[in-house]
Every structure is written in structure tokens, then in C-alpha cells.
PDB file of N, CA and C in Angstrom:
ATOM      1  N   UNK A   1     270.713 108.489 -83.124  1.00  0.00           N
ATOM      2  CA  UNK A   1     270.837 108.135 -81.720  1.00  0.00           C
ATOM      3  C   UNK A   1     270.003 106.889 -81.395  1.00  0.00           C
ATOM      4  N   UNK A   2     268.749 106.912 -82.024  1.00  0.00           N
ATOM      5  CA  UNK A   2     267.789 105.794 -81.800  1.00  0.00           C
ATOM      6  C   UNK A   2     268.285 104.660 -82.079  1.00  0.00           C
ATOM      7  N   UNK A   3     269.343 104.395 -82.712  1.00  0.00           N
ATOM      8  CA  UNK A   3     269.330 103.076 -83.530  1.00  0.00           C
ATOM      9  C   UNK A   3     271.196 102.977 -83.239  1.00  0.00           C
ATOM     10  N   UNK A   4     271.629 103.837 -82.510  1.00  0.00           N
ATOM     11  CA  UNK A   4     273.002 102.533 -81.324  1.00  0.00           C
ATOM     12  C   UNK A   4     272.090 102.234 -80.136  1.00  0.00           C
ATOM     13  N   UNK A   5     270.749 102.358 -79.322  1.00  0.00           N
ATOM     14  CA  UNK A   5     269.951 101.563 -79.076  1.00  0.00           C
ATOM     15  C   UNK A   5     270.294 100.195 -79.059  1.00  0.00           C
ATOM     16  N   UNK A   6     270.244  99.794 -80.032  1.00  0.00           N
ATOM     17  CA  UNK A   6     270.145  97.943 -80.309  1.00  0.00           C
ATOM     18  C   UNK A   6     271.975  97.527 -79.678  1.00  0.00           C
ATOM     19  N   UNK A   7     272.887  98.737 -80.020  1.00  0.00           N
ATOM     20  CA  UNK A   7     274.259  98.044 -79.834  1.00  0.00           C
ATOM     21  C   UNK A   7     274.700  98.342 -78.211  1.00  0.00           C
ATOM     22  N   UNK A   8     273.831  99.561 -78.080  1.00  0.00           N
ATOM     23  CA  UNK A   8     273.978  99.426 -76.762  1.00  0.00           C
ATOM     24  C   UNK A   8     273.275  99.021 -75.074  1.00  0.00           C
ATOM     25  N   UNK A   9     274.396  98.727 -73.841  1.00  0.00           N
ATOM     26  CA  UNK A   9     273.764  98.510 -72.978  1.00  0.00           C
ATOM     27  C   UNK A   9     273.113  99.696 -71.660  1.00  0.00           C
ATOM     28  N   UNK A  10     272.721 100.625 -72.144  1.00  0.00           N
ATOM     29  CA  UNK A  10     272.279 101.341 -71.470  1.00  0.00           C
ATOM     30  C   UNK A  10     271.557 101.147 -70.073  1.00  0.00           C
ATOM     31  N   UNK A  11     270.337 100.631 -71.261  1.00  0.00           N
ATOM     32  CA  UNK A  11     269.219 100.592 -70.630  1.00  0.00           C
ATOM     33  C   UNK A  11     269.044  99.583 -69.547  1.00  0.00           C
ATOM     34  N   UNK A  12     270.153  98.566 -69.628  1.00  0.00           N
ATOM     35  CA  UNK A  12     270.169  97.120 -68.770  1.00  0.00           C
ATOM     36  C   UNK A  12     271.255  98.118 -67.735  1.00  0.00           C
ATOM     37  N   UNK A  13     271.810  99.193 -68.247  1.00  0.00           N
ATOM     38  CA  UNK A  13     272.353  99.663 -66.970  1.00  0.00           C
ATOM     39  C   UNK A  13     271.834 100.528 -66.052  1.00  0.00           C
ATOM     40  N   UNK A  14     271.059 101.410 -66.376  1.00  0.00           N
ATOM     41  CA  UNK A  14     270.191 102.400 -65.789  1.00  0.00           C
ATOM     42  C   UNK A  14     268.904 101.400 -64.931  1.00  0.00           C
ATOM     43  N   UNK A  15     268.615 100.709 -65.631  1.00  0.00           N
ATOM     44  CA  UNK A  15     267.500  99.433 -64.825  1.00  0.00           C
ATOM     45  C   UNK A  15     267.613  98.281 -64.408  1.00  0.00           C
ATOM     46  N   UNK A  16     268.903  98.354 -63.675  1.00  0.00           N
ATOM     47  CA  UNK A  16     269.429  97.486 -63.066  1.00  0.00           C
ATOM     48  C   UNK A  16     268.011  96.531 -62.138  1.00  0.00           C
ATOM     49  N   UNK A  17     267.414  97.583 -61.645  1.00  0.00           N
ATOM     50  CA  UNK A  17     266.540  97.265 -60.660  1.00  0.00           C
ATOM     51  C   UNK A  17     265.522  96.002 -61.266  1.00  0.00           C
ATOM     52  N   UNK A  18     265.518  94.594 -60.443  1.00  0.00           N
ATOM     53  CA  UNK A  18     264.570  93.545 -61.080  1.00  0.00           C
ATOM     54  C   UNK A  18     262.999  93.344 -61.407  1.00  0.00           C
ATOM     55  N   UNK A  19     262.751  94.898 -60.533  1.00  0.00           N
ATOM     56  CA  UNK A  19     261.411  95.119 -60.299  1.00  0.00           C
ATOM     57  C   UNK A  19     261.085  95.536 -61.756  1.00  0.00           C
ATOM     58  N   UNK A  20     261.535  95.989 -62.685  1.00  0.00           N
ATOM     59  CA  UNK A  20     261.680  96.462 -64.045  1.00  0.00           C
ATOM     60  C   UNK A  20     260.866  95.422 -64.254  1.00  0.00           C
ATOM     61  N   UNK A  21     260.881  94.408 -64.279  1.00  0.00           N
ATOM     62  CA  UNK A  21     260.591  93.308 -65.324  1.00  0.00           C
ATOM     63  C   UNK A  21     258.919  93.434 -65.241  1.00  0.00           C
ATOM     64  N   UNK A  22     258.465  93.740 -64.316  1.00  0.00           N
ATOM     65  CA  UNK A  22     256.787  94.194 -63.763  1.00  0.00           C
ATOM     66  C   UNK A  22     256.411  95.184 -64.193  1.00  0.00           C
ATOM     67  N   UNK A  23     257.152  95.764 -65.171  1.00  0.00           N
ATOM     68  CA  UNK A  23     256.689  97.463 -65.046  1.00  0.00           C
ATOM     69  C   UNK A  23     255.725  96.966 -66.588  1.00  0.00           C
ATOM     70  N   UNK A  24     255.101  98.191 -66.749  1.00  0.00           N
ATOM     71  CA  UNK A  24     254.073  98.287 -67.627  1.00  0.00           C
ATOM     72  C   UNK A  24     254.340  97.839 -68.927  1.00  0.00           C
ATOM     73  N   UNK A  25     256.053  98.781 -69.448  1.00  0.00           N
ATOM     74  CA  UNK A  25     256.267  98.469 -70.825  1.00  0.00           C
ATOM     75  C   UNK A  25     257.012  97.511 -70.962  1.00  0.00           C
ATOM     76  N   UNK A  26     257.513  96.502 -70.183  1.00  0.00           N
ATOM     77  CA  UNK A  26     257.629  95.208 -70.597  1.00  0.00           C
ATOM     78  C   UNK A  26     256.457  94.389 -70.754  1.00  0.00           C
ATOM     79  N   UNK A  27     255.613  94.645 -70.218  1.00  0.00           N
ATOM     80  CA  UNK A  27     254.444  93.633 -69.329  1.00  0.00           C
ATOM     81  C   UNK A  27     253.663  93.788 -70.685  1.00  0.00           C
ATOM     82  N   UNK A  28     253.481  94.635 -71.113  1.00  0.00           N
ATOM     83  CA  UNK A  28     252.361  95.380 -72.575  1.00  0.00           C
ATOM     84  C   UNK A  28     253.638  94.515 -73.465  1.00  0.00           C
ATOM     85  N   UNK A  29     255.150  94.622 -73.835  1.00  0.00           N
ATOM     86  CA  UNK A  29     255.828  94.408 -74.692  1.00  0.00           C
ATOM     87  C   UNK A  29     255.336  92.452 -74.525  1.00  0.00           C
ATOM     88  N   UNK A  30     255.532  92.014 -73.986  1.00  0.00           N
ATOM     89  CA  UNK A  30     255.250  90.741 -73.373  1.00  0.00           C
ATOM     90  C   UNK A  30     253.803  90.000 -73.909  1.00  0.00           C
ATOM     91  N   UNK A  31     253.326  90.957 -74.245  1.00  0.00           N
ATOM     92  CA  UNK A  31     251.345  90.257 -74.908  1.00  0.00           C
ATOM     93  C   UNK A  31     251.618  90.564 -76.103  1.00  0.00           C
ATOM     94  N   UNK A  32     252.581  91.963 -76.371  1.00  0.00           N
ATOM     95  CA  UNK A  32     252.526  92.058 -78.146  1.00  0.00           C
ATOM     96  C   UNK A  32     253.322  91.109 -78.664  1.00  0.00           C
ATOM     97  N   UNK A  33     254.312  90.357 -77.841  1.00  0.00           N
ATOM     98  CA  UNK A  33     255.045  88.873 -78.626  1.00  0.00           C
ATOM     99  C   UNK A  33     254.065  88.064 -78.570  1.00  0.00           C
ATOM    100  N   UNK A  34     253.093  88.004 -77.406  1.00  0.00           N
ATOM    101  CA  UNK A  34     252.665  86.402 -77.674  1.00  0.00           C
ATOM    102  C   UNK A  34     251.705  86.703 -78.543  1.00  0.00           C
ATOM    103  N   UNK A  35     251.136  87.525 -78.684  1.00  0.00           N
ATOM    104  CA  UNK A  35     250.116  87.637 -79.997  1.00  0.00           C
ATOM    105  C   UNK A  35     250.303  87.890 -81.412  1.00  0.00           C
ATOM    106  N   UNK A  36     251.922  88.253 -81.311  1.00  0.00           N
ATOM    107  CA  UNK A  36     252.967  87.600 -82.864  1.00  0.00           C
ATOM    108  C   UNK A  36     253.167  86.418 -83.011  1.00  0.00           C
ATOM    109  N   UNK A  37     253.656  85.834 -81.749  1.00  0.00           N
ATOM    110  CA  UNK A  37     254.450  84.746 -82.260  1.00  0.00           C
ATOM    111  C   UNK A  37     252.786  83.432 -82.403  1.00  0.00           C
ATOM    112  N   UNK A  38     251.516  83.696 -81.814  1.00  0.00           N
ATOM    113  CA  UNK A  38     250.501  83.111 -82.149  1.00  0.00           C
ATOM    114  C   UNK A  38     250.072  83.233 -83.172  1.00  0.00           C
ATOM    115  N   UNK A  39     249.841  84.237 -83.834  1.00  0.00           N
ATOM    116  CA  UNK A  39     249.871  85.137 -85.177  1.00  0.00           C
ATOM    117  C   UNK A  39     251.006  84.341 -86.235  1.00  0.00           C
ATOM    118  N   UNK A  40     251.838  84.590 -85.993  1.00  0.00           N
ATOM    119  CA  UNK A  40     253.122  83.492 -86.908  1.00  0.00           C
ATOM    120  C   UNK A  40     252.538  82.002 -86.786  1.00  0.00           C
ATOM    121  N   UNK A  41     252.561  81.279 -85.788  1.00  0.00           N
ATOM    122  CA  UNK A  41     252.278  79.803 -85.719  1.00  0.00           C
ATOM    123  C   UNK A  41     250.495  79.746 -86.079  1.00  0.00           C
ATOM    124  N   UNK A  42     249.877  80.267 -86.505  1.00  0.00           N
ATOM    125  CA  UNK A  42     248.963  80.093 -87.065  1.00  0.00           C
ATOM    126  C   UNK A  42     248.917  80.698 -88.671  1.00  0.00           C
ATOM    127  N   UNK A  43     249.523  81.121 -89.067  1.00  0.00           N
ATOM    128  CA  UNK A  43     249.831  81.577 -90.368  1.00  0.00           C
ATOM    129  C   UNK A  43     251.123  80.179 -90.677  1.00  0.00           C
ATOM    130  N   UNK A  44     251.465  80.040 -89.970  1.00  0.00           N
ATOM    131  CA  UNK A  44     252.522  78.467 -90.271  1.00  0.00           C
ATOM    132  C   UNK A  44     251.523  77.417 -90.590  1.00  0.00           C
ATOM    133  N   UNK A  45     250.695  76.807 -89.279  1.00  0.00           N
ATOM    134  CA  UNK A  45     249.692  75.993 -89.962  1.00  0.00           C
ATOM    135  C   UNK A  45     248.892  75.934 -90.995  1.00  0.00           C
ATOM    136  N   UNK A  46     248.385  77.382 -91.138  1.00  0.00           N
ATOM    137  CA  UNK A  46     248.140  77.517 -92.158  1.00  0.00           C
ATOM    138  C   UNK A  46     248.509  76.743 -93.423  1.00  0.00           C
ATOM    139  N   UNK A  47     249.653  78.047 -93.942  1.00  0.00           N
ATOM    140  CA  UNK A  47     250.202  77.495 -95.197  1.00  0.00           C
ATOM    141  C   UNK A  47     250.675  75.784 -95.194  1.00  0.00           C
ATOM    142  N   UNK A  48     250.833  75.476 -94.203  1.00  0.00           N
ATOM    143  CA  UNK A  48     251.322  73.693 -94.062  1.00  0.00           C
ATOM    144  C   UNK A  48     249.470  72.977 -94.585  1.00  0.00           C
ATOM    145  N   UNK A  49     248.633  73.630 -94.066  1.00  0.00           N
ATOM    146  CA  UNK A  49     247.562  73.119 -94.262  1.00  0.00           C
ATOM    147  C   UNK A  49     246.810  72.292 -92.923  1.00  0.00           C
ATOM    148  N   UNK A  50     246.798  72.728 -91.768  1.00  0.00           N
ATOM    149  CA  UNK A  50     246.727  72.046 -90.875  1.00  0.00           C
ATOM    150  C   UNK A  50     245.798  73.383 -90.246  1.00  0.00           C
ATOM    151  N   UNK A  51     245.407  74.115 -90.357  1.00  0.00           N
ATOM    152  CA  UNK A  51     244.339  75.218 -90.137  1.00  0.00           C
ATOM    153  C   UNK A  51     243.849  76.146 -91.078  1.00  0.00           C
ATOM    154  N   UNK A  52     242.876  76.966 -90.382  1.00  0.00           N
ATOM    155  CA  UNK A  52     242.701  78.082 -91.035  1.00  0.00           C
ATOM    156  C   UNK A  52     242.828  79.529 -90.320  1.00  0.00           C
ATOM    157  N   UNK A  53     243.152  80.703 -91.619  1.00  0.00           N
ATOM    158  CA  UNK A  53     244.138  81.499 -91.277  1.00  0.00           C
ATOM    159  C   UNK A  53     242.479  82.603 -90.766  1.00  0.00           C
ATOM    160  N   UNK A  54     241.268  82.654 -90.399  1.00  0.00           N
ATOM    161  CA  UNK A  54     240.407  83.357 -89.587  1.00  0.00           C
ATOM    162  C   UNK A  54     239.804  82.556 -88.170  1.00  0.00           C
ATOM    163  N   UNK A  55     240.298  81.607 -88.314  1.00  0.00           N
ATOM    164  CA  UNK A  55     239.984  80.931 -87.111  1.00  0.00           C
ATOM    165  C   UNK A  55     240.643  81.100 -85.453  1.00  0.00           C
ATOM    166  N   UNK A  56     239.656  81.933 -85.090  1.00  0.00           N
ATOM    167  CA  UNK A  56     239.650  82.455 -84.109  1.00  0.00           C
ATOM    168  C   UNK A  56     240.067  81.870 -82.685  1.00  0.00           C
ATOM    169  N   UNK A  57     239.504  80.784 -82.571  1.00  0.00           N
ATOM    170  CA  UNK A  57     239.442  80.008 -81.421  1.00  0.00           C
ATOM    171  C   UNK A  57     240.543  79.558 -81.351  1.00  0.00           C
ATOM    172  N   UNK A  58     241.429  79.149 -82.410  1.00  0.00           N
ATOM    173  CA  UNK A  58     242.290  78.283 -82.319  1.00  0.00           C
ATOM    174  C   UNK A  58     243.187  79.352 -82.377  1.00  0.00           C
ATOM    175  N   UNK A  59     243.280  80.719 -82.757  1.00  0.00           N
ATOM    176  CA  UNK A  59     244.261  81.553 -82.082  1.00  0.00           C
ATOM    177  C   UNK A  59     244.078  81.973 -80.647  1.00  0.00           C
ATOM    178  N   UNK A  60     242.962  82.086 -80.188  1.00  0.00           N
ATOM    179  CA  UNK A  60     242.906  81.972 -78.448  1.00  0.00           C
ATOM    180  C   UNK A  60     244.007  80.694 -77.632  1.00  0.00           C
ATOM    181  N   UNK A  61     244.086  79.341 -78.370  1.00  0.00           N
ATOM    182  CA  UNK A  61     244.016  78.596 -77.802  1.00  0.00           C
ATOM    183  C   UNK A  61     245.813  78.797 -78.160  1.00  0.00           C
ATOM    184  N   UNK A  62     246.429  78.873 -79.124  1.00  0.00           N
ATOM    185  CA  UNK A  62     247.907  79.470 -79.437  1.00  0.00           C
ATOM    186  C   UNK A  62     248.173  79.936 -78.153  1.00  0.00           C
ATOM    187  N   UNK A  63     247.787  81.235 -78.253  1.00  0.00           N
ATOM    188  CA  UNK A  63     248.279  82.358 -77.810  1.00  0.00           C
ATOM    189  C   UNK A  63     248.304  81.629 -75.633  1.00  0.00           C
ATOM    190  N   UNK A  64     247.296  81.345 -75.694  1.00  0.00           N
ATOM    191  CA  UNK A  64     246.818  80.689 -74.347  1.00  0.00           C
ATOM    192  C   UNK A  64     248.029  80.130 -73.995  1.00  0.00           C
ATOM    193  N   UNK A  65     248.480  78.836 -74.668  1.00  0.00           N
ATOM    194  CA  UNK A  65     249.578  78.205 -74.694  1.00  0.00           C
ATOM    195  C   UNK A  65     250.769  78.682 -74.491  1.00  0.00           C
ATOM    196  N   UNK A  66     251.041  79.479 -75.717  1.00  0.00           N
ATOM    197  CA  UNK A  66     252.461  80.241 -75.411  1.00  0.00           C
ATOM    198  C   UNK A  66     252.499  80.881 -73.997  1.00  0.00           C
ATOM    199  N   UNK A  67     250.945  81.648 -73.537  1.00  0.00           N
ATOM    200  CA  UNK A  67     251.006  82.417 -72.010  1.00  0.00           C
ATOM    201  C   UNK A  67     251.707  81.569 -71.602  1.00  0.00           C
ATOM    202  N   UNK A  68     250.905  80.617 -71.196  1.00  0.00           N
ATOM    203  CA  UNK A  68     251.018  79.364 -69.955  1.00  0.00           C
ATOM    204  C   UNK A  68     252.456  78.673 -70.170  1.00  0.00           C
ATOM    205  N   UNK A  69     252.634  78.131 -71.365  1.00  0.00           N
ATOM    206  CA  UNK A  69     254.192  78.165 -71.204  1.00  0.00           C
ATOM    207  C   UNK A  69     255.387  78.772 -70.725  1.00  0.00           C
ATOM    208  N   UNK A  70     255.528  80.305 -71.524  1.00  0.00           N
ATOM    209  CA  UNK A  70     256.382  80.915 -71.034  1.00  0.00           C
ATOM    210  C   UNK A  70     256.280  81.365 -69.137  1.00  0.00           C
ATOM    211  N   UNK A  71     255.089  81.295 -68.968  1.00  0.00           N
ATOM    212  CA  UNK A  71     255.239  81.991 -67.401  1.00  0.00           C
ATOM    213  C   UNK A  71     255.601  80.808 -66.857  1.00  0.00           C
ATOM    214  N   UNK A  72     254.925  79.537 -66.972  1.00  0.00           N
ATOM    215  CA  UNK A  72     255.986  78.227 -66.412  1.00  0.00           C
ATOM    216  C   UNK A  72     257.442  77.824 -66.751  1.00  0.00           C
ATOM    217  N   UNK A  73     257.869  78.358 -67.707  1.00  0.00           N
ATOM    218  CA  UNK A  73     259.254  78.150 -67.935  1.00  0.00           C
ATOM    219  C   UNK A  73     260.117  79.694 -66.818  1.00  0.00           C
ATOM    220  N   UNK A  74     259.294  80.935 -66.451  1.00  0.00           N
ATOM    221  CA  UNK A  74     259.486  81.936 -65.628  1.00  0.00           C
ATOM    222  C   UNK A  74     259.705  81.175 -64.168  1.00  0.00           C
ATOM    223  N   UNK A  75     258.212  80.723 -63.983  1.00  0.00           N
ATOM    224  CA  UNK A  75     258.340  79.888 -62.148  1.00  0.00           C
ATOM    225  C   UNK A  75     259.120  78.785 -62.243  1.00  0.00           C
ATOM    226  N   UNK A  76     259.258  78.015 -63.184  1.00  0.00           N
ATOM    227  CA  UNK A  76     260.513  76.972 -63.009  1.00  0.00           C
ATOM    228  C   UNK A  76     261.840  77.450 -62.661  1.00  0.00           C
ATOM    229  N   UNK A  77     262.287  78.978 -63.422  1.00  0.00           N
ATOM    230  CA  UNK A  77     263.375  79.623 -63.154  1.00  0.00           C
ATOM    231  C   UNK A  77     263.963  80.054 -61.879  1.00  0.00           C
ATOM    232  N   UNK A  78     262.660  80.234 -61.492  1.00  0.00           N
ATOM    233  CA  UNK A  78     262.611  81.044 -60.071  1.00  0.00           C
ATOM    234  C   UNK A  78     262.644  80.185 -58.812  1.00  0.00           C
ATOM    235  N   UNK A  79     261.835  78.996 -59.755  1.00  0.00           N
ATOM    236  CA  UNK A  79     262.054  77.544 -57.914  1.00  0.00           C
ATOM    237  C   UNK A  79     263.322  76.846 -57.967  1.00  0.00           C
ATOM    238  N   UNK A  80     264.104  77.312 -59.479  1.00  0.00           N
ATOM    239  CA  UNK A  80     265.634  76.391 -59.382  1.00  0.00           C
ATOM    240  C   UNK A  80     266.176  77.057 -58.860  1.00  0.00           C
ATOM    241  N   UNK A  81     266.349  78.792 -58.820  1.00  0.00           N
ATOM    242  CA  UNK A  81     266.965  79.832 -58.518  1.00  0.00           C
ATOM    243  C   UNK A  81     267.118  79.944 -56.924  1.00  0.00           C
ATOM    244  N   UNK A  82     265.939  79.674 -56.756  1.00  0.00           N
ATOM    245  CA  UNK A  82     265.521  79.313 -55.156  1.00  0.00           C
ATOM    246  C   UNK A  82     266.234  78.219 -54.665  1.00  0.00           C
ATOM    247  N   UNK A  83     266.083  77.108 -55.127  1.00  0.00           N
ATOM    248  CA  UNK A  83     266.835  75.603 -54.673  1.00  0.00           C
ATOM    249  C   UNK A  83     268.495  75.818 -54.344  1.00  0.00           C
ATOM    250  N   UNK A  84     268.522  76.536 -55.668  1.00  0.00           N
ATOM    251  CA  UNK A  84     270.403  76.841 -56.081  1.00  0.00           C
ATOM    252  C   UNK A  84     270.925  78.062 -55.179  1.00  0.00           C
ATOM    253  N   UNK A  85     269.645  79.111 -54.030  1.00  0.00           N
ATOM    254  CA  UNK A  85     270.490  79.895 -53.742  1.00  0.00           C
ATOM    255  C   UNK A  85     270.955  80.784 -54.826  1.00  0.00           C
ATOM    256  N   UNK A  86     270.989  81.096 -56.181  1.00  0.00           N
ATOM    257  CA  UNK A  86     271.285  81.905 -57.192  1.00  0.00           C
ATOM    258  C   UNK A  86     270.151  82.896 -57.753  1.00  0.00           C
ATOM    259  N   UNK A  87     269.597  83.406 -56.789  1.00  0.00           N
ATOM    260  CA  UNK A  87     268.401  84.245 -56.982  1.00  0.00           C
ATOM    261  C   UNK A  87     268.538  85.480 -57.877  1.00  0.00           C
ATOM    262  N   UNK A  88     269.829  86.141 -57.435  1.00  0.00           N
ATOM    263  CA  UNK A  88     270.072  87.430 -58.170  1.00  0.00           C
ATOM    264  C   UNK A  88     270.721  86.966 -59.145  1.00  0.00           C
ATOM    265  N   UNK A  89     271.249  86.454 -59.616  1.00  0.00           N
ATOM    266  CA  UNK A  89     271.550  85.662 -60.854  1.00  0.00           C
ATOM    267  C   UNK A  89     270.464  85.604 -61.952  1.00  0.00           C
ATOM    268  N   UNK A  90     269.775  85.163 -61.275  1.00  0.00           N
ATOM    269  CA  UNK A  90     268.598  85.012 -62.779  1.00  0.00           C
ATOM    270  C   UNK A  90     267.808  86.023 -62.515  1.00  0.00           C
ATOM    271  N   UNK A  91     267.636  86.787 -61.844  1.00  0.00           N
ATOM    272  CA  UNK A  91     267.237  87.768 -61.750  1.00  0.00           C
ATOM    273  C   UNK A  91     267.553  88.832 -62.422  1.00  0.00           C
ATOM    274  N   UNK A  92     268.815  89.254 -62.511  1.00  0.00           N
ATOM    275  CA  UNK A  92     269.742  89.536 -63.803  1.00  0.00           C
ATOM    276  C   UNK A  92     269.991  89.145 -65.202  1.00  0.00           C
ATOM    277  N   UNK A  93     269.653  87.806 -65.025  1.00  0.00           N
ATOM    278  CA  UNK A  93     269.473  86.763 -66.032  1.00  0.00           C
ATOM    279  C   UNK A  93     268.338  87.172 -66.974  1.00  0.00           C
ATOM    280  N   UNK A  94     267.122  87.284 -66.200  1.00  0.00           N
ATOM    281  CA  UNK A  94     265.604  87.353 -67.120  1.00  0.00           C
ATOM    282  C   UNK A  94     265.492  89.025 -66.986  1.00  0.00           C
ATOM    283  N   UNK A  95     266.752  90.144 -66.227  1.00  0.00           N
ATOM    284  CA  UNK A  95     266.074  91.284 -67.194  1.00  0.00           C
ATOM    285  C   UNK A  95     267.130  91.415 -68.475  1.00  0.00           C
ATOM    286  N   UNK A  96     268.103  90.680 -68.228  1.00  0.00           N
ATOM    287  CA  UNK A  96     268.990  90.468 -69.698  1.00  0.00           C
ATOM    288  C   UNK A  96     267.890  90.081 -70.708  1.00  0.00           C
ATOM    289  N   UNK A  97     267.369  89.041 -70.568  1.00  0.00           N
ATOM    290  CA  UNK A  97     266.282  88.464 -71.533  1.00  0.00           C
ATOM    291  C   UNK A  97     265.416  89.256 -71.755  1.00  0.00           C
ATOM    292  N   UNK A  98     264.700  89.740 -70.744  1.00  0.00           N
ATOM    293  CA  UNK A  98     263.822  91.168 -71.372  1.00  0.00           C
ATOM    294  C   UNK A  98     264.195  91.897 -72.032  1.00  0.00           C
ATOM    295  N   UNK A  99     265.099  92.730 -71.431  1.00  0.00           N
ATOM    296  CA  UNK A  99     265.889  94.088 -72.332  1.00  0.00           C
ATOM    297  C   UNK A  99     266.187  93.748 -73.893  1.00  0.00           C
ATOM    298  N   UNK A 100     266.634  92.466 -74.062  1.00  0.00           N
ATOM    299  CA  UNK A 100     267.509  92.751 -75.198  1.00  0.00           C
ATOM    300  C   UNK A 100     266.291  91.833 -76.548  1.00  0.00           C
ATOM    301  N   UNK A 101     264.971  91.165 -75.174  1.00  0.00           N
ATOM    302  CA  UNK A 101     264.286  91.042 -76.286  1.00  0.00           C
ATOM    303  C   UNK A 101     263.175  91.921 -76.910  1.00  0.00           C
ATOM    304  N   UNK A 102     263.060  92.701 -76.053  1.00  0.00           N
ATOM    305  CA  UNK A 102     262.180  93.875 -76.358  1.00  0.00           C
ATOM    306  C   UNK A 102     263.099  94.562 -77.240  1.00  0.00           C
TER     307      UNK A 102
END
């Protein structure tokens, strides 16, 4: 049962609601990417040779980045969404993106 999960849309149907996107287990799912995908791009530099793989600071400063990025690529969404009048649109839009990236 666990695993038509991935094929199906359930869960984007039952949580329709946009307020979802605030709730806890996205919000927790949401720090465990950026502290992979900082985790990956510092294990990349790494092996390229352009860091080192205990260096701490410079995974603060990753991970920092990716935050600050992705939530500005979020409010950019939201002031075009605004401009365009297409609010529930992307609103729908970014819990598509949640759901199916969690």
C-alpha cells in the first residue's frame, strides 16, 4: 500500500487546503532537503577539490544560501501571483511542488 504512494494523487487531494504548505511536516521536510542538498554540494566541492568535506562553516554558509534562495524564489512567486491576479494558481502550484517533492 505504502509504495502506490509515489503513483498516487491522494494526498494533493485530501489537502487541497494551501495552508498545508505551513504545516509542520512539510516545514521539518523542507530543512531535511536543504541540509541534503548542502550536504551534496559540499561533498561535490569536495571531490572537485575546491573544499573540505569537515568544514563546518562553509556548510552553514551552503545551507544559508539555499534557505535564502529558495524562500526568495517562494516571495517572488507570490508578488507575480499577486501582480497577475493568479493567486490560487500557484497556490496550487507550490502545494503540487511540495507534495510530490516530499
Amino acid at each position: 500500500e505504502f509504495s502506490k504512494l509515489i503513483f498516487s494523487d491522494k494526498y494533493a487531494k485530501i489537502y487541497r487546503d494551501t495552508s498545508n504548505l505551513k504545516g509542520s511536516f512539510i516545514v521539518g521536510l523542507f530543512f531535511v532537503q536543504i541540509i541534503s542538498f548542502a550536504f551534496f554540494i559540499q561533498l561535490t566541492m569536495h571531490i572537485f577539490g575546491y573544499a573540505s568535506k569537515t568544514d563546518w562553516i562553509l556548510f552553514i554558509q551552503i545551507a544559508t544560501f539555499l534557505l535564502y534562495f529558495i524562500l526568495a524564489k517562494y516571495l517572488i512567486e507570490k508578488i507575480v501571483a499577486t501582480s497577475f491576479n493568479i493567486e490560487e494558481f500557484i497556490d496550487l502550484l507550490n502545494l503540487q511542488k511540495a507534495t510530490y517533492r516530499t
